[in-house]
Protein backbone atom coordinates (compact mmCIF):
# COMPACT_ATOMS: atom_id res chain seq x y z
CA UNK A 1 -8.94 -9.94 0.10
CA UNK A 2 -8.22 -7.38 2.71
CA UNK A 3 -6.84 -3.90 1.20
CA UNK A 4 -4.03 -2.20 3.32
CA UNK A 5 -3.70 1.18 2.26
CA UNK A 6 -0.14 3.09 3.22
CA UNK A 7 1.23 6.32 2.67
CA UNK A 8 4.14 7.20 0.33
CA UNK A 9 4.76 10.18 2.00
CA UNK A 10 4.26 12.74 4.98
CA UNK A 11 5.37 15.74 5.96
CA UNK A 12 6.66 16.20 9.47
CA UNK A 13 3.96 17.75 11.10
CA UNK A 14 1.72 17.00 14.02
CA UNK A 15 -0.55 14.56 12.13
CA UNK A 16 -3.68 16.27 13.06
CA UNK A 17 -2.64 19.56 10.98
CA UNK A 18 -4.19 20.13 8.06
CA UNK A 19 -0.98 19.62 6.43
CA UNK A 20 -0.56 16.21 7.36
CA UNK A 21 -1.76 13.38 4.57
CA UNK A 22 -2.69 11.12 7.45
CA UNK A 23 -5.23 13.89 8.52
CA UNK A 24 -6.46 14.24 4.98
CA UNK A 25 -6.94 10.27 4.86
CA UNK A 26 -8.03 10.09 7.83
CA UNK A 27 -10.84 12.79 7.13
CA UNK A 28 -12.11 11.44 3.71
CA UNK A 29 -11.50 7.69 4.76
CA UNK A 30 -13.76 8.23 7.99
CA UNK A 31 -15.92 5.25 7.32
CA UNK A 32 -13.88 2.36 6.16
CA UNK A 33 -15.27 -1.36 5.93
CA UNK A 34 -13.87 -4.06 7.83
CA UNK A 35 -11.90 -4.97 4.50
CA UNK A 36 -9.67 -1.81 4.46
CA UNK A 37 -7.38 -0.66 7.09
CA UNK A 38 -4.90 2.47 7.07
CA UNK A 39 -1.72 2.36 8.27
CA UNK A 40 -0.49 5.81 9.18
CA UNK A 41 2.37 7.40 10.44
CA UNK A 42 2.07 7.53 14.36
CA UNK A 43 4.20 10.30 15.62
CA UNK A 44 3.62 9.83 19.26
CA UNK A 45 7.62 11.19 20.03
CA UNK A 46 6.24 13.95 17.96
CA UNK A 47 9.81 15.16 17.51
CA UNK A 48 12.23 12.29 16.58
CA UNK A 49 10.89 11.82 12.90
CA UNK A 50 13.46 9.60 12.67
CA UNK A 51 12.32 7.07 14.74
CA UNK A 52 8.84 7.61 13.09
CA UNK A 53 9.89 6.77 9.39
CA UNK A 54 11.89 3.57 10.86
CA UNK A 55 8.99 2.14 13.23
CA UNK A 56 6.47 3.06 9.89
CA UNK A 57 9.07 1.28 7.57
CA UNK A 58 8.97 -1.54 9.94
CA UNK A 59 4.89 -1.96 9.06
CA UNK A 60 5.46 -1.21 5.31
CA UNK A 61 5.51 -4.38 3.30
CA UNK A 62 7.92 -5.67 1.83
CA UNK A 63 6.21 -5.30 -1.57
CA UNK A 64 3.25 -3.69 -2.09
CA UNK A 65 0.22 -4.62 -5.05
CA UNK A 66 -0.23 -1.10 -6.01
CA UNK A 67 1.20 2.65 -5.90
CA UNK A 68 -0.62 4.95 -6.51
CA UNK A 69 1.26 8.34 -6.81
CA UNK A 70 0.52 11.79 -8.46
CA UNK A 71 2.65 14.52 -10.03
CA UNK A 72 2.77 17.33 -7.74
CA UNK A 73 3.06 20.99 -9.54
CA UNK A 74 6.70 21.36 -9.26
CA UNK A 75 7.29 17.88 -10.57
CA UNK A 76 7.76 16.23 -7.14
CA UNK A 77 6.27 12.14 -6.66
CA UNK A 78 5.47 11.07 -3.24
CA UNK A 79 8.55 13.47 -1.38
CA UNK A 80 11.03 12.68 -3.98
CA UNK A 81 12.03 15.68 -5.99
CA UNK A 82 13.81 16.41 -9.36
CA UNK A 83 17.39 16.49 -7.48
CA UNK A 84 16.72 13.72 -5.24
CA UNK A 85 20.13 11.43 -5.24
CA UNK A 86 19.95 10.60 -1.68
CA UNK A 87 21.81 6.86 -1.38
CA UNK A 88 18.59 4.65 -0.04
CA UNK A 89 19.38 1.88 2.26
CA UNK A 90 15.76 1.42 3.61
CA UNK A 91 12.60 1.59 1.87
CA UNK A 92 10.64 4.89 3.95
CA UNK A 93 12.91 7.74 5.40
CA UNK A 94 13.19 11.11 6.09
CA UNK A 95 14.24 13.18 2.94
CA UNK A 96 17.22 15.77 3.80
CA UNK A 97 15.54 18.87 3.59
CA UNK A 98 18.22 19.97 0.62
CA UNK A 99 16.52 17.62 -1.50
CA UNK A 100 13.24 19.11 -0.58
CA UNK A 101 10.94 22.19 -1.65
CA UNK A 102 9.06 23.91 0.89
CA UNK A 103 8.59 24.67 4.86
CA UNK A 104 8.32 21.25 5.83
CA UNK A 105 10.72 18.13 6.72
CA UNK A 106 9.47 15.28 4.54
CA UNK A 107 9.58 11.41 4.66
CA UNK A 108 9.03 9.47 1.78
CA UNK A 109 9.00 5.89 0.56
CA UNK A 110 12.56 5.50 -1.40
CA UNK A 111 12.37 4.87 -5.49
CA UNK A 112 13.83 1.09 -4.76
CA UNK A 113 10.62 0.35 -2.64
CA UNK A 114 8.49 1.92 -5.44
CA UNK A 115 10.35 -0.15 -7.92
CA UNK A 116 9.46 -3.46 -5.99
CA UNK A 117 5.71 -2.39 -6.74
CA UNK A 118 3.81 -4.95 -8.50
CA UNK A 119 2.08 -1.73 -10.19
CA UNK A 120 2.94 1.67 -10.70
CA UNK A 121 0.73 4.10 -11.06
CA UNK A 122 1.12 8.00 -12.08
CA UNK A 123 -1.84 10.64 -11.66
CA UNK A 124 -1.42 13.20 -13.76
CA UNK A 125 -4.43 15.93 -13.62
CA UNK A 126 -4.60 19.42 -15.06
CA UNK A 127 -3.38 20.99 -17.87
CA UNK A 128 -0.53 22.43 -15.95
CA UNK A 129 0.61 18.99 -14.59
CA UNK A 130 0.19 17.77 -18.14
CA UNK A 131 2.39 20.00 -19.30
CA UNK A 132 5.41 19.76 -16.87
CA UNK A 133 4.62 15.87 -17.77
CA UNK A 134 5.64 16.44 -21.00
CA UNK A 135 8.69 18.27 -20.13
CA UNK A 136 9.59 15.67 -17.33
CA UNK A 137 9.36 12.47 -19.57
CA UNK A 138 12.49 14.18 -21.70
CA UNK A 139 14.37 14.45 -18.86
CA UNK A 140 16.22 10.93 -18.10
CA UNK A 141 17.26 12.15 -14.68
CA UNK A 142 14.04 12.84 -12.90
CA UNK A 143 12.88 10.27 -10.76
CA UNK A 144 9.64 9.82 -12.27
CA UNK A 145 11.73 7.96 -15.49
CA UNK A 146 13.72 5.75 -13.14
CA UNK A 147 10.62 3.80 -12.58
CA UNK A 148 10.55 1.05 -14.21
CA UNK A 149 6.54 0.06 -15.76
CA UNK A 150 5.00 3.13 -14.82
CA UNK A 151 1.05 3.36 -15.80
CA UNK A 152 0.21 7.39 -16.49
CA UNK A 153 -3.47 7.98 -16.21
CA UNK A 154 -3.94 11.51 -17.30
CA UNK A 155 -6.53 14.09 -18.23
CA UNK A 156 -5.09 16.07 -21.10
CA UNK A 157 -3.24 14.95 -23.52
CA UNK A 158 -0.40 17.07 -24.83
């Protein structure tokens, strides 16, 4: 079986800066085999981001095997952050920036598309991460407990 791998998020950036998670892919998955493709963001109108999160939805599937996401240190998953309550009508878009952290725009896959997942899966390394987990999973409004089967792997326990 061939293994698609997509992004759940990317920040709007020219996709050859360092901040970019397509460039980071793209630099560590240099050499893939014929069995694994990525499917990145293309930005080519570079500033209609827009446009860029609906042509990338358009190659997302419709449901996906696996997600794979990991707990960023101020609690954020894929661009969704603690106050995220934006109303999702598609499954990737771009995150109003008052729902972000940070200098950059963001687009993110939506909490209903992670939802549709097969499997769910939650990174959770270092002891500070493990720690803010904790915290977190008593919270019943952050996004990380509004989906539903979600697999933590991580490295400390608490």
């Amino acid at each position: 079986k061939n293994l698609k791998i997509f992004l759940s998020d990317e920040r709007c950036v020219n996709l050859d800066s360092e901040n970019s998670n397509s460039f980071q892919f793209r630099k560590y998955f240099k050499k893939t085999s014929e069995n694994i493709s990525l499917n990145l963001p293309n930005n080519n109108n570079k500033s209609d981001w827009y446009k860029v999160a609906k042509d990338y939805e358009e190659s997302y599937p419709e449901k996906v095997d696996a997600v794979i996401l990991s707990l960023a240190e101020d609690g954020h998953i894929a661009s969704i952050w603690p106050n995220y309550c934006v109303k999702e009508t598609s499954s990737f878009h771009v995150v109003p920036s008052k729902y972000t952290k940070g200098p950059f725009k963001r687009m993110s896959i939506t909490l209903k598309a992670i939802n549709l997942c097969n499997t769910k899966v939650l990174l959770v390394l270092g002891r500070k991460k493990n720690l803010l987990l904790k915290s977190i999973l008593r919270k019943k409004k952050h996004p990380i407990n509004k989906i539903k089967d979600l697999v933590i792997f991580a490295d400390k326990t608490f």
